[in-house]
C-alpha atoms as a PDB file:
ATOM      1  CA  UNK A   1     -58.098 164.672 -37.946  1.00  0.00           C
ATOM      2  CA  UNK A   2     -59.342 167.107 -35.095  1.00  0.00           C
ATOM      3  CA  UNK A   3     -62.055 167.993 -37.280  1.00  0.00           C
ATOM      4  CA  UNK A   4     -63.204 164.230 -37.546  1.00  0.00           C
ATOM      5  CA  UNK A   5     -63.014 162.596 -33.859  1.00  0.00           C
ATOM      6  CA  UNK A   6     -65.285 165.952 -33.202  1.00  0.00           C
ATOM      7  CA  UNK A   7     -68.026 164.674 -35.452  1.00  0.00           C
ATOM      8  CA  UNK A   8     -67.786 161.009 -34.978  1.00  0.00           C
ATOM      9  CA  UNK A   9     -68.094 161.704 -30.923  1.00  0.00           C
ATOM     10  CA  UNK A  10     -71.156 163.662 -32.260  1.00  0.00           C
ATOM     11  CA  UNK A  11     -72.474 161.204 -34.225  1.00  0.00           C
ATOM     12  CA  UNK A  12     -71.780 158.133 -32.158  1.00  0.00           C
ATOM     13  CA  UNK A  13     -73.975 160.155 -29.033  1.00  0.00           C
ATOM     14  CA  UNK A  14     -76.652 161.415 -31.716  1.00  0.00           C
ATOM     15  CA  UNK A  15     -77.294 157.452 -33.093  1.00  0.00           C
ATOM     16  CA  UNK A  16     -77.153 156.304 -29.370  1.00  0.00           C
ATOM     17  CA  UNK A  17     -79.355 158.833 -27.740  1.00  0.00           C
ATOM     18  CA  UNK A  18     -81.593 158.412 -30.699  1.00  0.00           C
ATOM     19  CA  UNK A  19     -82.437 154.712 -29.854  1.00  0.00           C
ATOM     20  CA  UNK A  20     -83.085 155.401 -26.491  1.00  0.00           C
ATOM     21  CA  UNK A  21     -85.133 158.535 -26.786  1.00  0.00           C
ATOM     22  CA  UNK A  22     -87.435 157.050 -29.418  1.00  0.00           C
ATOM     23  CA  UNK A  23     -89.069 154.975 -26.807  1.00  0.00           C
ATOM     24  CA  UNK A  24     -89.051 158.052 -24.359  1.00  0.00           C
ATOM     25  CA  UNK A  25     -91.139 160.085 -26.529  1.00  0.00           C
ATOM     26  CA  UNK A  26     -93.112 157.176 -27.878  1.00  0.00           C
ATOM     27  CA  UNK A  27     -94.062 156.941 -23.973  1.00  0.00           C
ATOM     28  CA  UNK A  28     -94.365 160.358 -23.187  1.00  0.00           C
ATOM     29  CA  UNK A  29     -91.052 160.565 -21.006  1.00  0.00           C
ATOM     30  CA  UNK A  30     -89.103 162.831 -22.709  1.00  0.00           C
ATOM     31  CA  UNK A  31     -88.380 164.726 -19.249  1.00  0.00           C
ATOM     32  CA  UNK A  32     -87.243 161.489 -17.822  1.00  0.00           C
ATOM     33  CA  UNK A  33     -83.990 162.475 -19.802  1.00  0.00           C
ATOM     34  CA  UNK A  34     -83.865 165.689 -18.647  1.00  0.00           C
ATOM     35  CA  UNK A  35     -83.926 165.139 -14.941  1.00  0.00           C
ATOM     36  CA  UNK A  36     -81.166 162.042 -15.280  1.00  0.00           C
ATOM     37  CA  UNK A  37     -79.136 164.583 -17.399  1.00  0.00           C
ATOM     38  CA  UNK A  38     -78.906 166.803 -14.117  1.00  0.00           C
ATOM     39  CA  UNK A  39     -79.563 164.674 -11.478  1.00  0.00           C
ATOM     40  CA  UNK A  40     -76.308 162.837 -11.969  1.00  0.00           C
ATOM     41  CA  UNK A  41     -74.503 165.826 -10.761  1.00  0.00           C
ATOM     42  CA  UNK A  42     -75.398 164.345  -7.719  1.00  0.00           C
ATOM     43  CA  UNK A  43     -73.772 161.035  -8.217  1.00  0.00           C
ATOM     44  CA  UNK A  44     -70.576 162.661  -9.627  1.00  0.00           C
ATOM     45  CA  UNK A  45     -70.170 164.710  -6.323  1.00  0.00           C
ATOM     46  CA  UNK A  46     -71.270 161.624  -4.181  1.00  0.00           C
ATOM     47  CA  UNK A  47     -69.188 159.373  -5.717  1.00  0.00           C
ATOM     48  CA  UNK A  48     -66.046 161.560  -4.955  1.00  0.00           C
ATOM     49  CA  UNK A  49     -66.953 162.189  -1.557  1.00  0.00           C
ATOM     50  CA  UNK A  50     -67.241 158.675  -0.505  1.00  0.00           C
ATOM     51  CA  UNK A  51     -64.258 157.426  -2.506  1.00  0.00           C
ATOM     52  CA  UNK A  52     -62.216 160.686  -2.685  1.00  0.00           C
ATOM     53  CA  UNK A  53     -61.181 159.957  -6.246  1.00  0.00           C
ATOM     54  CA  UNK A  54     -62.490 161.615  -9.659  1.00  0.00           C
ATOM     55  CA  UNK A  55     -61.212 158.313 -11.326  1.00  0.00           C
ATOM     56  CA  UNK A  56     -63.784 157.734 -14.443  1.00  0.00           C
ATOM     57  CA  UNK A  57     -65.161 154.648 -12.587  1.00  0.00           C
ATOM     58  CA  UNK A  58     -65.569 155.933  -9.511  1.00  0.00           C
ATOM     59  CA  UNK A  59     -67.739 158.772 -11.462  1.00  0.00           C
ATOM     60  CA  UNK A  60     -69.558 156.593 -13.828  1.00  0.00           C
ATOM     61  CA  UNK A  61     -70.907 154.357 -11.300  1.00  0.00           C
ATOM     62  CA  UNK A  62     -71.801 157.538  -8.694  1.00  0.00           C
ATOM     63  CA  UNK A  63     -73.686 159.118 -12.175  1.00  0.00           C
ATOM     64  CA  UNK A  64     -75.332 155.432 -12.737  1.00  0.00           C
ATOM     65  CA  UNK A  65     -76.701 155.139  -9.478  1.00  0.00           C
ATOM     66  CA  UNK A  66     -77.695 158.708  -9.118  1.00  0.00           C
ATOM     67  CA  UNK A  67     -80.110 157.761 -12.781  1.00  0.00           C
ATOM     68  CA  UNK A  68     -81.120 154.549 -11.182  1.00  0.00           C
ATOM     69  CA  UNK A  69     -82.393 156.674  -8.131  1.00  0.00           C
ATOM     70  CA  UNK A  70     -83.770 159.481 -10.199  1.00  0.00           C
ATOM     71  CA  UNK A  71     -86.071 156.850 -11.799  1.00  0.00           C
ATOM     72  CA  UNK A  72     -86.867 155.379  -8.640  1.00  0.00           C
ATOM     73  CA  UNK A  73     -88.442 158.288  -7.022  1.00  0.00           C
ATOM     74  CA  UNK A  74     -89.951 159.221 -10.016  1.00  0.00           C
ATOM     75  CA  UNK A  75     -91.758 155.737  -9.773  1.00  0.00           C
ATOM     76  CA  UNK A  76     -92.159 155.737  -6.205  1.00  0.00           C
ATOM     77  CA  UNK A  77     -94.052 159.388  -6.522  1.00  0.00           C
ATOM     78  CA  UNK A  78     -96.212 158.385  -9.096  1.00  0.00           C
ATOM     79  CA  UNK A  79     -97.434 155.232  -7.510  1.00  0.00           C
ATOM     80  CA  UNK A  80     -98.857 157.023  -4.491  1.00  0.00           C
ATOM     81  CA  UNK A  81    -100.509 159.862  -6.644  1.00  0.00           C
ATOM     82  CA  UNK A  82     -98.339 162.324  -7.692  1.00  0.00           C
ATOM     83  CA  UNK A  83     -99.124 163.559 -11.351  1.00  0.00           C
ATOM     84  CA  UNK A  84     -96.546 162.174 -14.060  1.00  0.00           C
ATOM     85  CA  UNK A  85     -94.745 165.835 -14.718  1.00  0.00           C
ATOM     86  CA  UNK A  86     -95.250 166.994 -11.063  1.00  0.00           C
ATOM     87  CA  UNK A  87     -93.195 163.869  -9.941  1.00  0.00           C
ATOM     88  CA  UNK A  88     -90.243 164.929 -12.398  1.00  0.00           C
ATOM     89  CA  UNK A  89     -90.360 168.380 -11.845  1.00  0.00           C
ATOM     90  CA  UNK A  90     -89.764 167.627  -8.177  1.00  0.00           C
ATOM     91  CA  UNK A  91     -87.559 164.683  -8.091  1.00  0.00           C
ATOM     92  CA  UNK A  92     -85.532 166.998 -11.116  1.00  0.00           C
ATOM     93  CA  UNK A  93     -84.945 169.644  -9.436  1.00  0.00           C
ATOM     94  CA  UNK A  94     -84.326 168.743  -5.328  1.00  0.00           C
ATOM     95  CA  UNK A  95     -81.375 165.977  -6.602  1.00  0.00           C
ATOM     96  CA  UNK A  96     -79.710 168.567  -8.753  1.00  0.00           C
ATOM     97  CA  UNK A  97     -79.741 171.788  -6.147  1.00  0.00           C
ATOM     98  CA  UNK A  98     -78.628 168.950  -3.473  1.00  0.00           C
ATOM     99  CA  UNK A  99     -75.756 168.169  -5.669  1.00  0.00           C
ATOM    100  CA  UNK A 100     -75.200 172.128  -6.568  1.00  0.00           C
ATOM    101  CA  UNK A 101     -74.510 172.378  -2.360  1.00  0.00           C
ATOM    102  CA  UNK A 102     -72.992 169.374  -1.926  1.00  0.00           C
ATOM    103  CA  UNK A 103     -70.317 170.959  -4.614  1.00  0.00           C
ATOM    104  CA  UNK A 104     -70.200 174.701  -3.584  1.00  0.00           C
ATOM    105  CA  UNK A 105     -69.775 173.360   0.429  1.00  0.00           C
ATOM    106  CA  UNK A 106     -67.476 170.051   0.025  1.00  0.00           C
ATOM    107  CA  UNK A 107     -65.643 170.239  -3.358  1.00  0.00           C
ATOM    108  CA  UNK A 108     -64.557 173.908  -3.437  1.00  0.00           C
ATOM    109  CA  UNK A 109     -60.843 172.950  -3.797  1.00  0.00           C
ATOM    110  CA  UNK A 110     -61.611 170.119  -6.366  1.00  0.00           C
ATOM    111  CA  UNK A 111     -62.078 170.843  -9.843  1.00  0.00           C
ATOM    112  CA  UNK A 112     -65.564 170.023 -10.860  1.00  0.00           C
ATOM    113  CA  UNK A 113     -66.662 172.683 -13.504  1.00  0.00           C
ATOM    114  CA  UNK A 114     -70.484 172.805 -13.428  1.00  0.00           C
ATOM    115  CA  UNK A 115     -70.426 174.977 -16.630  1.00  0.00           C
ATOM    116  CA  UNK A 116     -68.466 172.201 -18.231  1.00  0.00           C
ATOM    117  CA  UNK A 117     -70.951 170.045 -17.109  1.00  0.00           C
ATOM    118  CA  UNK A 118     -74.284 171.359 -18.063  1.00  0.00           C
ATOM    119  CA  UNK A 119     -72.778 172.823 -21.629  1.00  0.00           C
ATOM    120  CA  UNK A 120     -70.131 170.511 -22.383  1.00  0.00           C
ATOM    121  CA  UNK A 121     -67.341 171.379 -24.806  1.00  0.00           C
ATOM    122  CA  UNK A 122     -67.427 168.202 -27.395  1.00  0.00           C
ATOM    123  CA  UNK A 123     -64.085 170.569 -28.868  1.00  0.00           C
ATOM    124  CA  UNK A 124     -62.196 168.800 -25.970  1.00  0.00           C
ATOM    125  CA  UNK A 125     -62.843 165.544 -26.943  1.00  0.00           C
ATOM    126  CA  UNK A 126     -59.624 164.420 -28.935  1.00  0.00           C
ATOM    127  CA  UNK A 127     -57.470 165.524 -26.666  1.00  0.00           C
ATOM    128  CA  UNK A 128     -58.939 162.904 -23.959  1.00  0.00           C
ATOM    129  CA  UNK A 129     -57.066 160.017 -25.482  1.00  0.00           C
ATOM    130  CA  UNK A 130     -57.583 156.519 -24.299  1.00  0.00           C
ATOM    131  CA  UNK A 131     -53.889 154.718 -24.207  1.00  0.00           C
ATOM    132  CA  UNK A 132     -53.352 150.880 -23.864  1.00  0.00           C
ATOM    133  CA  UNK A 133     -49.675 151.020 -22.667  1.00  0.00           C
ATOM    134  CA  UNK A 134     -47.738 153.558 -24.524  1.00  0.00           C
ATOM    135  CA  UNK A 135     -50.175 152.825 -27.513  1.00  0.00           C
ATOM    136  CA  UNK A 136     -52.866 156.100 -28.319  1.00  0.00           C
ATOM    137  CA  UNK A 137     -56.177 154.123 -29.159  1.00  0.00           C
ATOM    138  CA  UNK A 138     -57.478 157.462 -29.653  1.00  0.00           C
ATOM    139  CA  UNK A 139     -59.900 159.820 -28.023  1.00  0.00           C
ATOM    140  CA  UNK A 140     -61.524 158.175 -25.017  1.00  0.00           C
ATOM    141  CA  UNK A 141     -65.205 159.668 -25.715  1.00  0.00           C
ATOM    142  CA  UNK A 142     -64.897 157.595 -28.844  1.00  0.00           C
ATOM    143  CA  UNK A 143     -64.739 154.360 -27.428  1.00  0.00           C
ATOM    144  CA  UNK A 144     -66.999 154.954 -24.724  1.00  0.00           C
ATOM    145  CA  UNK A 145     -70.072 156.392 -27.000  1.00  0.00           C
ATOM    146  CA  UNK A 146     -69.152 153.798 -29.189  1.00  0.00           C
ATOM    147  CA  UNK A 147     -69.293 151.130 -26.787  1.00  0.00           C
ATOM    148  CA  UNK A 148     -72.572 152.338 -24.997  1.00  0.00           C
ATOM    149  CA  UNK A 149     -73.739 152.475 -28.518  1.00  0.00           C
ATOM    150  CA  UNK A 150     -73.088 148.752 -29.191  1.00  0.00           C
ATOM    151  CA  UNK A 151     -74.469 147.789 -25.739  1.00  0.00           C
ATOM    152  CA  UNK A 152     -77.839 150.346 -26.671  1.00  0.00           C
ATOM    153  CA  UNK A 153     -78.069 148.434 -29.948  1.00  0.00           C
ATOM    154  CA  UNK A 154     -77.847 145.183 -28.286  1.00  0.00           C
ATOM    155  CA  UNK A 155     -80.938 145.606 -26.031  1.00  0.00           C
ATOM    156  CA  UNK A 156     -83.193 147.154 -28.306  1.00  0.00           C
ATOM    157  CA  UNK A 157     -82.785 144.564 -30.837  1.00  0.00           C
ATOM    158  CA  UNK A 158     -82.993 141.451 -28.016  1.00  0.00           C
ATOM    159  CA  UNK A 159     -86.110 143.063 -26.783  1.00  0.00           C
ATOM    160  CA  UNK A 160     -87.907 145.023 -29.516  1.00  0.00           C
ATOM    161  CA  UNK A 161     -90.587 143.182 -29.597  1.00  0.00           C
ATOM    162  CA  UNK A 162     -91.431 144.247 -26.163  1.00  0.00           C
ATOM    163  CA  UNK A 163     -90.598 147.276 -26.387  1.00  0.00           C
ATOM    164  CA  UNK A 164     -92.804 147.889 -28.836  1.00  0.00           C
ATOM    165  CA  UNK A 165     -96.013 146.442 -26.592  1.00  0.00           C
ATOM    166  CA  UNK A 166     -94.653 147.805 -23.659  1.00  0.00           C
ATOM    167  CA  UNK A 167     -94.249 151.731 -25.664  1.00  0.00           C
ATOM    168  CA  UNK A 168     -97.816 151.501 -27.038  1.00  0.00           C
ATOM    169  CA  UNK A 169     -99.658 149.424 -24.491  1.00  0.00           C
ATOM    170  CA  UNK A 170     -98.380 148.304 -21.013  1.00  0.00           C
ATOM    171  CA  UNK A 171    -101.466 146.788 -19.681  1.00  0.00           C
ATOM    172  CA  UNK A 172    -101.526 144.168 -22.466  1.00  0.00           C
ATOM    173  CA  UNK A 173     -97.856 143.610 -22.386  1.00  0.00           C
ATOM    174  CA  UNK A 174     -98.775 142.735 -18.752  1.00  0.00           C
ATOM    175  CA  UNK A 175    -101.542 140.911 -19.910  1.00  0.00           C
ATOM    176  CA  UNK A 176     -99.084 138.588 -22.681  1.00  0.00           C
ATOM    177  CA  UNK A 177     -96.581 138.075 -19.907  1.00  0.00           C
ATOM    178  CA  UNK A 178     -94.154 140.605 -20.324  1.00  0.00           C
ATOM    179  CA  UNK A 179     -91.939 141.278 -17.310  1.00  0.00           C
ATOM    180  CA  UNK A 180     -92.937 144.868 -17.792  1.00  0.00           C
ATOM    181  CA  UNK A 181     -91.421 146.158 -14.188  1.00  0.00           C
ATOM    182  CA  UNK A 182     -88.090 144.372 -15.015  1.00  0.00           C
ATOM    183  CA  UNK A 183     -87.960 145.212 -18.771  1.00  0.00           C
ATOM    184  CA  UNK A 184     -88.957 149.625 -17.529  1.00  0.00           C
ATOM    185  CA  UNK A 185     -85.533 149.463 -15.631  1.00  0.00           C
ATOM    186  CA  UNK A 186     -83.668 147.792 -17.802  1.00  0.00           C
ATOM    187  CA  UNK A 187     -84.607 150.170 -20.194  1.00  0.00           C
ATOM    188  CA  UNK A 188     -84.103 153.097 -17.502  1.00  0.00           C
ATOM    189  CA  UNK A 189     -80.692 151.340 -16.667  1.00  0.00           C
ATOM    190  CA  UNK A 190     -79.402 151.158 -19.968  1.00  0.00           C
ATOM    191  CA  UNK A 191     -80.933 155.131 -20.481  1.00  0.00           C
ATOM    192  CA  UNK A 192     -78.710 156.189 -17.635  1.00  0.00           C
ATOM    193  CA  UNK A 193     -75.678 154.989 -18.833  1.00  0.00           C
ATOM    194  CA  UNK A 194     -76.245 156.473 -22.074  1.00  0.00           C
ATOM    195  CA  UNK A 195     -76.962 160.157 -21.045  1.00  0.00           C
ATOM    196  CA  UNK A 196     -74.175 159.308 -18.384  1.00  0.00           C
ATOM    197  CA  UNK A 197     -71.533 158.420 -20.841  1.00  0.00           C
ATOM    198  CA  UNK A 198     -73.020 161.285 -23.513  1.00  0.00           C
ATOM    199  CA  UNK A 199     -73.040 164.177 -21.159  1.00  0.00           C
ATOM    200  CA  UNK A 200     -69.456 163.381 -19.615  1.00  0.00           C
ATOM    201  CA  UNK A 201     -67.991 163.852 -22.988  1.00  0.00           C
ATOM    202  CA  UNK A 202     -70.728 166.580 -24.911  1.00  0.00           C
ATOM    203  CA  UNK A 203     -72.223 168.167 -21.835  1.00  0.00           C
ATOM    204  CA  UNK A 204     -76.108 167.781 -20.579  1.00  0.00           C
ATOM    205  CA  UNK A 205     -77.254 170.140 -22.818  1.00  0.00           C
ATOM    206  CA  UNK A 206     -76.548 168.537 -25.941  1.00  0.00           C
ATOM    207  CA  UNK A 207     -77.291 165.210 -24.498  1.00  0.00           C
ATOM    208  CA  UNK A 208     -81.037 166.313 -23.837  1.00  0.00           C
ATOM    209  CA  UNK A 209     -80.967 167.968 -27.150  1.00  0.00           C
ATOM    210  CA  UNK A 210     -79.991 164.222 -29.002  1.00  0.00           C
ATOM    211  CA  UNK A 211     -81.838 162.506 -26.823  1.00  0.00           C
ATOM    212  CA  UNK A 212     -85.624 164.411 -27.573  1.00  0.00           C
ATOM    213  CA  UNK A 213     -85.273 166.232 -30.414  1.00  0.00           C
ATOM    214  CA  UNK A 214     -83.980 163.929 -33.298  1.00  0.00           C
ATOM    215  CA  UNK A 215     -87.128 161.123 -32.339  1.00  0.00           C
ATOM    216  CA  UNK A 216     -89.599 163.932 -32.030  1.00  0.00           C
ATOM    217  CA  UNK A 217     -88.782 165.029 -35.630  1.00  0.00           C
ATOM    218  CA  UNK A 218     -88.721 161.211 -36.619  1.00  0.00           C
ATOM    219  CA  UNK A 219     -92.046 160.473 -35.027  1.00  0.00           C
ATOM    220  CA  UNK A 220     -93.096 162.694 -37.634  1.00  0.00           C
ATOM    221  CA  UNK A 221     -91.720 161.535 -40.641  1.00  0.00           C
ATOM    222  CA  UNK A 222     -92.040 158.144 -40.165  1.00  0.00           C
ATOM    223  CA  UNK A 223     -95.505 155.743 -38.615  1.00  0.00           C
ATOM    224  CA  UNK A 224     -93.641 152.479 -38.456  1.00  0.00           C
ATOM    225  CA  UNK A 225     -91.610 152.118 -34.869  1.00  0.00           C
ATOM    226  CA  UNK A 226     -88.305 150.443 -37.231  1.00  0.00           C
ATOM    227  CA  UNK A 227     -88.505 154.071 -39.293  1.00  0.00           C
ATOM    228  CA  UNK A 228     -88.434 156.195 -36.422  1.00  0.00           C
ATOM    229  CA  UNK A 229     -85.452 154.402 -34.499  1.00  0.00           C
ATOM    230  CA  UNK A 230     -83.524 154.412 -37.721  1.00  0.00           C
ATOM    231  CA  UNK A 231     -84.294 157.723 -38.491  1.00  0.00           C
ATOM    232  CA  UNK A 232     -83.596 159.693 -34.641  1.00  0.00           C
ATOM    233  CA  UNK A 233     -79.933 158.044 -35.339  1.00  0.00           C
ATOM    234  CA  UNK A 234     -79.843 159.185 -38.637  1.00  0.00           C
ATOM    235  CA  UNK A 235     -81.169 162.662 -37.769  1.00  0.00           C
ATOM    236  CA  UNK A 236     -78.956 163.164 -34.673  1.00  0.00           C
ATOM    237  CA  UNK A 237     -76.303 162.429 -37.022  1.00  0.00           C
ATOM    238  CA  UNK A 238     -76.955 164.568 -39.451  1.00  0.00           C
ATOM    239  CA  UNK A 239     -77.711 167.547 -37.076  1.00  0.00           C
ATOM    240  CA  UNK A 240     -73.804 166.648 -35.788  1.00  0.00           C
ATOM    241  CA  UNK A 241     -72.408 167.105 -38.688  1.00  0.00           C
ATOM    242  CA  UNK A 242     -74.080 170.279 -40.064  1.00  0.00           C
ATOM    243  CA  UNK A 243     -74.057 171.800 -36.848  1.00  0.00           C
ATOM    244  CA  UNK A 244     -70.193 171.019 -36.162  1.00  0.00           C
ATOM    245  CA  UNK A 245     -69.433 172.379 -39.693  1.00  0.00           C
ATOM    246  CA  UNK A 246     -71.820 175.877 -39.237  1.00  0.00           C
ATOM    247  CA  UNK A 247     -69.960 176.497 -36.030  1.00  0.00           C
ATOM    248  CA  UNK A 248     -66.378 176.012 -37.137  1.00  0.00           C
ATOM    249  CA  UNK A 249     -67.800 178.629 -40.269  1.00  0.00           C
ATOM    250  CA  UNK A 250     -69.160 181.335 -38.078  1.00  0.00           C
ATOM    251  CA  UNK A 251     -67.324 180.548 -34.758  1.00  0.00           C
ATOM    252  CA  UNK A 252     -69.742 179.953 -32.274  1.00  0.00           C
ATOM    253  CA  UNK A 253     -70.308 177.011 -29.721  1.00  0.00           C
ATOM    254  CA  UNK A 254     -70.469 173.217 -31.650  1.00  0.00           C
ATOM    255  CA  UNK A 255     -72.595 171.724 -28.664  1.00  0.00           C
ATOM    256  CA  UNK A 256     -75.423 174.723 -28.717  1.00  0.00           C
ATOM    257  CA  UNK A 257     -75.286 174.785 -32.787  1.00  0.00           C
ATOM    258  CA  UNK A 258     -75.512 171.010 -32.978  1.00  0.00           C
ATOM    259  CA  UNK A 259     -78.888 171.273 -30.657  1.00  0.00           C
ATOM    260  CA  UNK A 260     -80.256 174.641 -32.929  1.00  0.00           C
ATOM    261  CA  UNK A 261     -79.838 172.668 -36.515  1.00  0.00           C
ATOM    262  CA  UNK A 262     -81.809 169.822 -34.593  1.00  0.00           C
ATOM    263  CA  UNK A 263     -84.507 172.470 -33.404  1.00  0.00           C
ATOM    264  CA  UNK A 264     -84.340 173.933 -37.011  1.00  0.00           C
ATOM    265  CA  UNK A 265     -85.215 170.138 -38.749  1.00  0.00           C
ATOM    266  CA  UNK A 266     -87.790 169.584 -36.206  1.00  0.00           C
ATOM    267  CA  UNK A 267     -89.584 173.049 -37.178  1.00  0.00           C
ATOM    268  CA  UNK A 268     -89.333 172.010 -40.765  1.00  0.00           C
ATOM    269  CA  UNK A 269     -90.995 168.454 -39.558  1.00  0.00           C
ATOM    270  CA  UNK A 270     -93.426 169.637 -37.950  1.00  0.00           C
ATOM    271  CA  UNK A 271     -94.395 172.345 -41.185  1.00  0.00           C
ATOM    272  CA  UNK A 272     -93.533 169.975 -43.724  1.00  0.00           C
ATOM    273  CA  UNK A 273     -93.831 166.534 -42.603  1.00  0.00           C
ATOM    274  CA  UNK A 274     -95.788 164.751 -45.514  1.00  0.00           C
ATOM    275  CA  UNK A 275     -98.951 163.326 -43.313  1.00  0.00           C
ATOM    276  CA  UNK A 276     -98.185 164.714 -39.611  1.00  0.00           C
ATOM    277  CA  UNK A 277     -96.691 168.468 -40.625  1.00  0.00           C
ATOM    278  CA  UNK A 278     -98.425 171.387 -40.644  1.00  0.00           C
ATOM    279  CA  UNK A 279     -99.164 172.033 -44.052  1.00  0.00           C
ATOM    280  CA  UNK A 280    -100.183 168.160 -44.912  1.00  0.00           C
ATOM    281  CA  UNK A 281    -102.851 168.337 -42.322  1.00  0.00           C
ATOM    282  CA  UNK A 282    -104.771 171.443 -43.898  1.00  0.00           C
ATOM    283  CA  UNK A 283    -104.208 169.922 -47.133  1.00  0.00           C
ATOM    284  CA  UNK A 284    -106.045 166.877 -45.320  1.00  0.00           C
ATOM    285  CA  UNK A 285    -109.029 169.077 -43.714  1.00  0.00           C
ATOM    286  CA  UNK A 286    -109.291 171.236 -47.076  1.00  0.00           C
ATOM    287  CA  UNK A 287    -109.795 167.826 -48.765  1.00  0.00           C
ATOM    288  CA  UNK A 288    -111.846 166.312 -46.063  1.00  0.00           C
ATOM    289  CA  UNK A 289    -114.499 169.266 -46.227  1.00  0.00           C
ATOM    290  CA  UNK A 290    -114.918 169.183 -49.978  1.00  0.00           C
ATOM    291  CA  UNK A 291    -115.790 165.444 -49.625  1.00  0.00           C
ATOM    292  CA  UNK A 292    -118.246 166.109 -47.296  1.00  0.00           C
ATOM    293  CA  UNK A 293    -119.322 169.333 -49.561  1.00  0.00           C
ATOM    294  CA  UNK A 294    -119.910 166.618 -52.285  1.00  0.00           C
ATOM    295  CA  UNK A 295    -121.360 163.974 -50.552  1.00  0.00           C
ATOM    296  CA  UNK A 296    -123.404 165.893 -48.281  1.00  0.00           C
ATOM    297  CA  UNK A 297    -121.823 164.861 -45.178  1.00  0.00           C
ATOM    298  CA  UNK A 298    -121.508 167.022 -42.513  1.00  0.00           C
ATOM    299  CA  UNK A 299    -123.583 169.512 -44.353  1.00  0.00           C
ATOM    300  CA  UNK A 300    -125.827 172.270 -42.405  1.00  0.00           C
ATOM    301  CA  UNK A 301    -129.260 171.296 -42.522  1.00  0.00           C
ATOM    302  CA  UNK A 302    -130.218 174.653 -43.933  1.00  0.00           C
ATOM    303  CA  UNK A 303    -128.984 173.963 -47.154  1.00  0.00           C
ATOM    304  CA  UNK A 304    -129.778 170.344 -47.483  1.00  0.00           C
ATOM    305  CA  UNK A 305    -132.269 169.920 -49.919  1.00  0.00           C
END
């Protein structure tokens, strides 16, 4: 039973990340996920200085907000000029070494593992159990993936329609009357929570790992928006499972063999992918220069008749 709360804690992060990331790579954010990932080491230290508990709500919300602000000054940077990458390279890094001193000078007698927290052992998760009185409901990761899951799931579908405009074309969303300020932070809200909740139970590693990889390979395999959310669940799922099963065989981390069979069905995406891989696209050009061979397009002039 061990063997199956690991893979459905993997699965239920994979199919959640998944949604969320598709629109991150759709939009060319995929480092947004990254820097939240990290930067809410600042919340979780923040949050237990100002509350001097490391009860799970006092840490979600400190991890929330610390997202929420990551975003912000992301934003903020951007607007007055600051290059897209430059903005989260900087607001990435200065919010995660804050919260590396703010743990190394305040919280040296408190346990707050940072190894735990950037790799993550998803091998812990059933013996976190979740109890309702005496009753074991079973392992608390479960229910909380599986209710930021539901929540994930909720949005998308309520607002994939603007999504969609808002991934592809913000200007005309604008332009149709899309709240497109309001619906970005929602989005970013709901984001947070999601690596928040993830990387609390599998570590940030594998939470960036779910969150990029899976919709990268899915972007593609598949041209139609519905595909590619469907399919980043579906491939984060699958890369759980066979990666959970390889390291049990050859005894070897789950979280950093879950993200290497991801990396390993995004390289045979991107060679194999049947019209955005590798090989499909010098099929294309081989096909795309006889055509012009026959019809004389494209032709050097010194051989034209």
């Amino acid at each position: 039973m061990t063997d199956v709360w690991v893979i459905l804690a993997a699965v239920l992060v994979a199919t959640a990340s998944g949604l969320m990331g598709s629109f991150l790579v759709l939009r060319r954010l995929s480092m947004v996920g990254d820097a939240i990932s990290h930067t809410v080491l600042l919340g979780v230290i923040s949050a237990f200085l100002l509350t001097k508990s490391m009860g799970n709500v006092e840490m979600l919300l400190g991890a929330a907000a610390a997202g929420i602000l990551t975003v912000l000054l992301i934003r903020l940077l951007e607007s007055n000029g600051v290059a897209g990458d430059a903005a989260i390279g900087v607001t990435f890094t200065t919010l995660f070494a804050l919260g590396v001193i703010l743990v190394s000078h305040f919280a040296k007698s408190v346990h707050i593992d940072l190894q735990h927290i950037l790799f993550g052992e998803i091998a812990y998760v059933p013996w976190d159990r979740l109890f309702w009185g005496d009753v074991d409901l079973g392992p608390k990761a479960v229910w909380t993936m599986g209710g930021v899951f539901l929540a994930d799931l909720a949005f998308v579908l309520t607002f994939f329609k603007e999504l969609r405009v808002l991934s592809f074309d913000p200007t005309f969303a604008r332009q149709i009357g899309i709240p497109v300020t309001a619906l970005h932070y929602a989005y970013m809200l709901f984001l947070s929570l999601t690596i928040v909740i993830a990387f609390d139970a599998v570590g940030a590693i594998l939470t960036v790992s779910m969150l990029v990889v899976p919709p990268a390979t899915a972007h593609l395999l598949f041209d139609r928006l519905e595909w590619v959310l469907v399919g980043s669940a579906g491939l984060g799922a699958v890369g759980g499972i066979l990666g959970y099963l390889l390291a049990s065989l050859w005894d070897v981390s789950i979280s950093g063999m879950m993200s290497v069979v991801e990396g390993a069905l995004f390289a045979t995406a991107v060679l194999f992918a049947p019209r955005h891989g590798v090989l499909a696209r010098r099929r294309f050009g081989r096909f795309s220069s006889e055509q012009d061979v026959h019809t004389g397009r494209g032709r050097d002039t010194t051989y034209a008749a």
